[in-house]
Protein backbone atom coordinates (compact mmCIF):
# COMPACT_ATOMS: atom_id res chain seq x y z
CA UNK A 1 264.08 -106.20 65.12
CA UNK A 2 265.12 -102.89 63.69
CA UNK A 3 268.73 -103.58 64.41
CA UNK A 4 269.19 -106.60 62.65
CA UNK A 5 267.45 -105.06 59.19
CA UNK A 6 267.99 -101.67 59.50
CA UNK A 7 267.85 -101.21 55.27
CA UNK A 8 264.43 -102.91 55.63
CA UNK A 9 262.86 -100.90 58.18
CA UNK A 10 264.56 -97.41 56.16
CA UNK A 11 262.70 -98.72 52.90
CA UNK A 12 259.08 -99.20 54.88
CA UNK A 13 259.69 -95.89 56.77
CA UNK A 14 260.60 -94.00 53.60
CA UNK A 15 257.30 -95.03 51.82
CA UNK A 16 254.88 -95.72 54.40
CA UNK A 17 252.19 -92.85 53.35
CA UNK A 18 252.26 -95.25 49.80
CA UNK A 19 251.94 -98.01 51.55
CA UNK A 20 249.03 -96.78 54.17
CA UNK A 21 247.35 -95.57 50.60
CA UNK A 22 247.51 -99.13 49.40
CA UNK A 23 246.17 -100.88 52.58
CA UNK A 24 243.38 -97.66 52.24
CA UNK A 25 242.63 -99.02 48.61
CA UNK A 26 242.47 -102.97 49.63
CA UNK A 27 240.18 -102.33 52.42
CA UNK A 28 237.92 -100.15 50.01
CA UNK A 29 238.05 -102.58 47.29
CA UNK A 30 237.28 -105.58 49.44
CA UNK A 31 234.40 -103.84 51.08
CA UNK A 32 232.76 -102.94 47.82
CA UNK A 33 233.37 -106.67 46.74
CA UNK A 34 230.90 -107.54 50.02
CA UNK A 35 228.48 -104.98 49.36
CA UNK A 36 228.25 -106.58 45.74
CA UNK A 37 227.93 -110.30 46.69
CA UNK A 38 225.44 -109.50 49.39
CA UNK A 39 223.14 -107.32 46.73
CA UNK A 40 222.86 -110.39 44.31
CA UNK A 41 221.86 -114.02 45.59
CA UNK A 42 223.61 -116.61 44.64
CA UNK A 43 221.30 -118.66 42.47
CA UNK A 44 220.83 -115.47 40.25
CA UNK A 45 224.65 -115.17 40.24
CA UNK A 46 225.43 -118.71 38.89
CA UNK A 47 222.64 -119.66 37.08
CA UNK A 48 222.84 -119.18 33.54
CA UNK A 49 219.12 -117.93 33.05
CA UNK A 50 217.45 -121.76 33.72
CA UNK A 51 219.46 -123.30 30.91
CA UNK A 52 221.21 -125.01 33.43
CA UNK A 53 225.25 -124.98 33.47
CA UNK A 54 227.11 -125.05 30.55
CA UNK A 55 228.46 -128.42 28.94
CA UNK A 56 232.19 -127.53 29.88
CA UNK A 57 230.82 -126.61 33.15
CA UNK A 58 229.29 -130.28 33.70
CA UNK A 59 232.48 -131.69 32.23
CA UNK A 60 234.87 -130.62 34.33
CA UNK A 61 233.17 -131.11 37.53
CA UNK A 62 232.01 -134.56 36.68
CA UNK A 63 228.57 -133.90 38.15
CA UNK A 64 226.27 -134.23 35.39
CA UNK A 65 225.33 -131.20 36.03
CA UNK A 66 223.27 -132.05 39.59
CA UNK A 67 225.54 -129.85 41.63
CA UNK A 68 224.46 -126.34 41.52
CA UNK A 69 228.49 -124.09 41.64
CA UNK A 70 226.49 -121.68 44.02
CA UNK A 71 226.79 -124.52 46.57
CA UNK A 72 229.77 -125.25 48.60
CA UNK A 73 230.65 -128.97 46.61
CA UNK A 74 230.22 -127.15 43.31
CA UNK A 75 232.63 -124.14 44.52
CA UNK A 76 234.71 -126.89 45.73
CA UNK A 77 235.03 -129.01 42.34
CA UNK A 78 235.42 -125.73 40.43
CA UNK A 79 238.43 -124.69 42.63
């Protein structure tokens, strides 16, 4: 493999301490991301303090606003 791109494996070699620093950062900023979601619950998280979701909300996913977006058919219809 290093034969056949030799200016590709150069270029990975000459800046793999950035690199390693980058993969460092993802896997500190995706951990913090799980400590985060699993501090708040999900209802809290969507809700919009017992108002119920917002008329744009409703709109878009057709719902009538039955289908909570904590659930996995209302992340679904807001993907």
């Amino acid at each position: 493999m290093k034969t056949r791109w030799p200016l590709l494996w150069l270029a990975l070699h000459r800046r793999r301490r950035m690199l390693v620093a980058l993969m460092v950062g993802m896997v500190a900023f995706e951990a913090l991301i799980v400590v985060v979601a699993n501090t708040i619950e999900p209802g809290q998280l969507f809700s919009a303090g017992g108002k119920g979701p917002p008329s744009a909300y409703r709109a878009f996913s057709g719902s009538g606003g039955d289908v909570s977006i904590a659930s996995y058919p209302g992340l679904l219809g807001a993907g």
